[in-house]
C-alpha atoms as a PDB file:
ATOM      1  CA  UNK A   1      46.066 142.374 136.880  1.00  0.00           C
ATOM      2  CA  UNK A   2      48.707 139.729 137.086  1.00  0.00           C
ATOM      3  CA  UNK A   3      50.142 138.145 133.803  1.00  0.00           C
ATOM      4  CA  UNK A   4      49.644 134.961 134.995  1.00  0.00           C
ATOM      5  CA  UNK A   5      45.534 136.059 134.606  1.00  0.00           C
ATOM      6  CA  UNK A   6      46.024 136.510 130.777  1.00  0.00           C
ATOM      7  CA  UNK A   7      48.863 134.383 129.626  1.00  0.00           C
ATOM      8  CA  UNK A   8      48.612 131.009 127.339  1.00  0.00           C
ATOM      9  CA  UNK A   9      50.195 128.581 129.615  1.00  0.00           C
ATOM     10  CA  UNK A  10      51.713 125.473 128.126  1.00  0.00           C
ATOM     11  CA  UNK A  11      53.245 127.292 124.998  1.00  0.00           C
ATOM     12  CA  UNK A  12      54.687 125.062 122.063  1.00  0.00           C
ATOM     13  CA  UNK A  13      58.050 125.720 122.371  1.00  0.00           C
ATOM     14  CA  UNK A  14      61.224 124.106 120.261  1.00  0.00           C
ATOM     15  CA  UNK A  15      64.759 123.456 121.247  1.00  0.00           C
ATOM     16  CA  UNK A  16      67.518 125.238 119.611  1.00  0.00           C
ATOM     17  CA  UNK A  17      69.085 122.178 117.671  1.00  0.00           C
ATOM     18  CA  UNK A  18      65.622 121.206 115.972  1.00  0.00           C
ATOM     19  CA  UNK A  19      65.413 122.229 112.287  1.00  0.00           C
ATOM     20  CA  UNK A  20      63.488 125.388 110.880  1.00  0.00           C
ATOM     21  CA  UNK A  21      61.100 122.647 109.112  1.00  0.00           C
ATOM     22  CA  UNK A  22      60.402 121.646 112.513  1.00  0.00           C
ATOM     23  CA  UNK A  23      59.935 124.459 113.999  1.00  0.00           C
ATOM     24  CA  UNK A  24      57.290 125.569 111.144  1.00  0.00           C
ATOM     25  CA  UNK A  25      55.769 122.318 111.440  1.00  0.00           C
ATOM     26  CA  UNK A  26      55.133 122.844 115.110  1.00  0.00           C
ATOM     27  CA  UNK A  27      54.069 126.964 114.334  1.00  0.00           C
ATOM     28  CA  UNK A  28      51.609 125.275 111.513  1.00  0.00           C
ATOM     29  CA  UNK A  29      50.165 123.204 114.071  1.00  0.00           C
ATOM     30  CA  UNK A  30      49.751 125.345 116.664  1.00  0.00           C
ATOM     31  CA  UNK A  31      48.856 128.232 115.113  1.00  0.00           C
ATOM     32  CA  UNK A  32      51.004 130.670 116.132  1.00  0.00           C
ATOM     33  CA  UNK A  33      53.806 132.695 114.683  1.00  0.00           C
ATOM     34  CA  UNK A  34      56.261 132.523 117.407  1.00  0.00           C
ATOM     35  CA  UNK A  35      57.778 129.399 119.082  1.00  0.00           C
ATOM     36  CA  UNK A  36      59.984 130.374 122.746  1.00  0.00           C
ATOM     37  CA  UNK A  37      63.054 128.305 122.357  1.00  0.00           C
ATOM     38  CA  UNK A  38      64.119 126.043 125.296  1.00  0.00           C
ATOM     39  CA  UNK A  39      67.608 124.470 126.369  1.00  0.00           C
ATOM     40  CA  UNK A  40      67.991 120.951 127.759  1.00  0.00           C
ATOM     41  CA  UNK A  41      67.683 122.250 131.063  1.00  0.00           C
ATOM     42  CA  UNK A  42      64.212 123.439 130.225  1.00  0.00           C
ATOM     43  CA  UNK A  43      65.245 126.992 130.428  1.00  0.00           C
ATOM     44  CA  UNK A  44      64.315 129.533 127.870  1.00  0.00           C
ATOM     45  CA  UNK A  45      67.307 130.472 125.632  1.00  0.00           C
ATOM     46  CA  UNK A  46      65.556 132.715 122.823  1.00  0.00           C
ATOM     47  CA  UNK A  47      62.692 133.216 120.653  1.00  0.00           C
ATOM     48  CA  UNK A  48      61.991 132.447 116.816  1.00  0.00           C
ATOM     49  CA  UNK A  49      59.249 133.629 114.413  1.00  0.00           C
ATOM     50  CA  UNK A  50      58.048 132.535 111.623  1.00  0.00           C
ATOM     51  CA  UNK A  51      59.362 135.536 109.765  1.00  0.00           C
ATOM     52  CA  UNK A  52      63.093 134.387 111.435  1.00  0.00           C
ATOM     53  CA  UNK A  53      62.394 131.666 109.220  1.00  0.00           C
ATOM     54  CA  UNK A  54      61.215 133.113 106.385  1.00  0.00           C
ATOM     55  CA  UNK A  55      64.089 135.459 105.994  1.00  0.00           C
ATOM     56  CA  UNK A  56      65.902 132.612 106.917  1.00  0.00           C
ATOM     57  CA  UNK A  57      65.327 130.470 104.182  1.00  0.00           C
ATOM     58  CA  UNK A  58      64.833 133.062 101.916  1.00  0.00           C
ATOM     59  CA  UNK A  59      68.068 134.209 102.259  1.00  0.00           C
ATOM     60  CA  UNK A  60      70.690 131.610 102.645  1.00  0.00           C
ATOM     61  CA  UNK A  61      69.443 128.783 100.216  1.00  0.00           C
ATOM     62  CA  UNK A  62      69.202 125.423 101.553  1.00  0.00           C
ATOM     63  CA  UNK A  63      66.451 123.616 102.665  1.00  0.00           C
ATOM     64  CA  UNK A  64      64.851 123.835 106.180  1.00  0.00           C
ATOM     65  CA  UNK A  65      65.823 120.517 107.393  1.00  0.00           C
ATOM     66  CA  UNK A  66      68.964 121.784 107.085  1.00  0.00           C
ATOM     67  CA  UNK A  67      69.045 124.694 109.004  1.00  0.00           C
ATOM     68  CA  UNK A  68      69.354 124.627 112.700  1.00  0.00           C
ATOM     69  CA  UNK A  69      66.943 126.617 115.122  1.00  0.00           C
ATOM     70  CA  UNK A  70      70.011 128.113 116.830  1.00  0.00           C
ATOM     71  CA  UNK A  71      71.208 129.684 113.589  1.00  0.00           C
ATOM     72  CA  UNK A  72      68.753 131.801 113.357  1.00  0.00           C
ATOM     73  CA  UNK A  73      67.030 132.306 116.729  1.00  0.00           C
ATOM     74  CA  UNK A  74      66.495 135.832 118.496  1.00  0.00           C
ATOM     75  CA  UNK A  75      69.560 136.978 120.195  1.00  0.00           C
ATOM     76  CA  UNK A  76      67.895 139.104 122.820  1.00  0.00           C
ATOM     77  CA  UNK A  77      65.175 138.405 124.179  1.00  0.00           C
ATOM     78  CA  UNK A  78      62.519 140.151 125.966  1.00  0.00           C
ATOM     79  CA  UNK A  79      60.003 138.120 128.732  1.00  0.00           C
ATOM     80  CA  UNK A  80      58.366 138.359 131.766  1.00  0.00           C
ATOM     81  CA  UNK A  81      57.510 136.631 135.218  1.00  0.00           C
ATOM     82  CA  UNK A  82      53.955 135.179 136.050  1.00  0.00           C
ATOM     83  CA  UNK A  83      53.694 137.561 138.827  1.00  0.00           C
ATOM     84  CA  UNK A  84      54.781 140.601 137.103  1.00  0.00           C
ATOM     85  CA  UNK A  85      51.427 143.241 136.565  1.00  0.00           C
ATOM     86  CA  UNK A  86      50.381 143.249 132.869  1.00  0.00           C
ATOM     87  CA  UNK A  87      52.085 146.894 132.468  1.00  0.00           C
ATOM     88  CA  UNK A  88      55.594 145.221 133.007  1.00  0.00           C
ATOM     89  CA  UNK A  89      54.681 142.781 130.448  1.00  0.00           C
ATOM     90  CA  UNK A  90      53.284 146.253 128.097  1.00  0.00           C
ATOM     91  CA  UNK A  91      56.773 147.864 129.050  1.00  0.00           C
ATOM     92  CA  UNK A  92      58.640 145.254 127.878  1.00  0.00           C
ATOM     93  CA  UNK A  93      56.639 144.562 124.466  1.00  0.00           C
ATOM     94  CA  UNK A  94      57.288 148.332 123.933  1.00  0.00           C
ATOM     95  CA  UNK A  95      60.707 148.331 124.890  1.00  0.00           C
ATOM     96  CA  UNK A  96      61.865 145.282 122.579  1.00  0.00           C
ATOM     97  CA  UNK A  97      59.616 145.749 120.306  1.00  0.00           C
ATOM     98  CA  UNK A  98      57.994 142.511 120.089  1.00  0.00           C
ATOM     99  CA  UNK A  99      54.141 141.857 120.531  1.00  0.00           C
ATOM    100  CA  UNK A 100      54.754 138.411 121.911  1.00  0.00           C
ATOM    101  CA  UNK A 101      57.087 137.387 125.316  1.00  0.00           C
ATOM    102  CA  UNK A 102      57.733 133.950 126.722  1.00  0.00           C
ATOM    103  CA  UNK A 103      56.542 133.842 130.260  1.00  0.00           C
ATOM    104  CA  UNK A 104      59.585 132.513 132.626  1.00  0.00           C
ATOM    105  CA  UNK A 105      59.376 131.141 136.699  1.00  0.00           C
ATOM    106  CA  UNK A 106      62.009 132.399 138.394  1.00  0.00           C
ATOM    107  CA  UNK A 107      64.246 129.680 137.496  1.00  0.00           C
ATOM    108  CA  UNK A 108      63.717 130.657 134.420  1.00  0.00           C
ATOM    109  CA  UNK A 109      61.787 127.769 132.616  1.00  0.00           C
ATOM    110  CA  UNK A 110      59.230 128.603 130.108  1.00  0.00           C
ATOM    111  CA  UNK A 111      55.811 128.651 131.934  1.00  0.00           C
ATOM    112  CA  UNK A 112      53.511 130.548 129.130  1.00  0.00           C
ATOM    113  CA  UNK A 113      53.601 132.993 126.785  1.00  0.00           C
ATOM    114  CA  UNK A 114      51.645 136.536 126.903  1.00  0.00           C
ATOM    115  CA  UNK A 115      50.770 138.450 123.460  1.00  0.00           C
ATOM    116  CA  UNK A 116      49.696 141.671 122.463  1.00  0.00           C
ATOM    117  CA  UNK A 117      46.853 139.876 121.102  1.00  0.00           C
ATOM    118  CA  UNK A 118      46.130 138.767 124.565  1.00  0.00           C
ATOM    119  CA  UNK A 119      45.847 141.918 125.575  1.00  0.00           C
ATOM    120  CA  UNK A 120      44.093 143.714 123.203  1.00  0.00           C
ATOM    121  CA  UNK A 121      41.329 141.084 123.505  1.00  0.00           C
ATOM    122  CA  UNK A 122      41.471 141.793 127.303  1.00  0.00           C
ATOM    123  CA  UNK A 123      41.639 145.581 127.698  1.00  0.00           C
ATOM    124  CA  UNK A 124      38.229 146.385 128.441  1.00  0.00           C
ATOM    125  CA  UNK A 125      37.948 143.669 131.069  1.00  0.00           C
ATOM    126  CA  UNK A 126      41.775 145.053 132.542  1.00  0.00           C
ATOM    127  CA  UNK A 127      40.784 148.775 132.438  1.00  0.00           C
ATOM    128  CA  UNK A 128      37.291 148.048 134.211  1.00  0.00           C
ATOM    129  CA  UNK A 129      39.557 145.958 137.241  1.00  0.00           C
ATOM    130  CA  UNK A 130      41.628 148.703 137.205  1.00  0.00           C
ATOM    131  CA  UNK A 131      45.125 146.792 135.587  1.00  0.00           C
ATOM    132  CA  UNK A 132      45.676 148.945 132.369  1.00  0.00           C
ATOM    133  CA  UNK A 133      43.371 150.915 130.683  1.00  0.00           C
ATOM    134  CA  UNK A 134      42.341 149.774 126.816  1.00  0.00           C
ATOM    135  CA  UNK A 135      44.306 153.219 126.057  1.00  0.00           C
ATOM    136  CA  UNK A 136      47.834 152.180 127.684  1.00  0.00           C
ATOM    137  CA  UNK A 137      47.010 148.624 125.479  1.00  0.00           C
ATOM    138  CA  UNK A 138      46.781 150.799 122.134  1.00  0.00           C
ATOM    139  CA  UNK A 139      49.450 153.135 122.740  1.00  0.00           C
ATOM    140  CA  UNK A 140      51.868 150.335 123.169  1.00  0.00           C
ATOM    141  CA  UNK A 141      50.690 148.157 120.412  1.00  0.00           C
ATOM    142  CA  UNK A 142      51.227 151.497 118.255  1.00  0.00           C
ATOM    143  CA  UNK A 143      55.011 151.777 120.006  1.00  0.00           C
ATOM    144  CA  UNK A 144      55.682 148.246 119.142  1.00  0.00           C
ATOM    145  CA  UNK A 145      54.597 148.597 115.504  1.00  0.00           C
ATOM    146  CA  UNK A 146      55.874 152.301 114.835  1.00  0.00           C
ATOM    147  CA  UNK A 147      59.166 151.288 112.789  1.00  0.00           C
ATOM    148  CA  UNK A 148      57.519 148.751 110.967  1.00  0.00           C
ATOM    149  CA  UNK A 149      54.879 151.348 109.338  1.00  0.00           C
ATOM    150  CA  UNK A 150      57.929 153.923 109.222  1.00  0.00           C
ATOM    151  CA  UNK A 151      59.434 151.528 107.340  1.00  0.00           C
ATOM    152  CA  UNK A 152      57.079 150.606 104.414  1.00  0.00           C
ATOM    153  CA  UNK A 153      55.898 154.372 104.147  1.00  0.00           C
ATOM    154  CA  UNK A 154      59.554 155.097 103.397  1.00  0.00           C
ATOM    155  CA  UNK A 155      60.461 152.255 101.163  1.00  0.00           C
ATOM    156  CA  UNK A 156      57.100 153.253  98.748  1.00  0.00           C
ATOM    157  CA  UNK A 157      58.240 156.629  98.617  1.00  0.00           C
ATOM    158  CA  UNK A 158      61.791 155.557  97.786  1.00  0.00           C
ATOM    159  CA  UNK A 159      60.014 153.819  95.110  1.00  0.00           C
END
């Protein structure tokens, strides 16, 4: 199975000068928590999150307006081709980290974006064509989210 058969085409996206307010705004309308980030050649340049802006604005007190995108945007970034089979797409959500990627043509403009979400709501239609079983979907999701649990377990028992 292709990505191109699971992916959200026509992503909201922001450009890297835009403000964090913005770029909320556009998550709050949406209804996402991640917005790909596109240059003025309509190429992908990074990602943001909403919790990029949270710690964001949290953390360096001033206002949203007045805090540019490119600030605080990903640094490395993790995506995938249309084309590529749904297990390079798993691979590299493991392998960053991440349980969303932007979805780039070979130019490299934005063309969709594929989540972990998407998959999990797709395994048992994937494993029954044969793409990736619902087991290869779990075990990745449970990669991606490993130091995040590791994490909090350790910071209650510091506490």
């Amino acid at each position: 199975m292709r990505v191109v058969e699971i992916m959200m085409g026509t992503p909201y996206f922001c450009r890297p000068e835009a403000n964090l307010g913005s770029a909320a705004e556009l998550m709050w309308t949406g209804n996402c928590g991640f917005l790909p980030v596109v240059g003025s050649e309509g190429k992908l340049v990074s990602v943001l999150t909403d919790r990029d802006i949270c710690i964001a604005l949290g953390t360096r007190g001033r206002p949203s307006g007045e805090v540019a995108v490119a600030d605080v945007m990903s640094r490395k970034v993790y995506s995938c081709k249309p084309d590529d089979d749904v297990r390079a797409a798993l691979g590299a959500m493991r392998e960053g980290r991440v349980r969303r990627l932007p979805v780039v043509a070979k130019e490299g403009t934005l063309v969709g974006v594929i989540s972990m979400d998407d998959l999990l709501l797709r395994a048992e239609a994937a494993a029954q064509a044969g793409a990736v079983s619902s087991e290869e979907v779990v075990s990745a999701f449970r990669a991606i989210n490993t130091h995040q649990l590791s994490l909090v377990v350790a910071t209650k028992a510091a506490a």
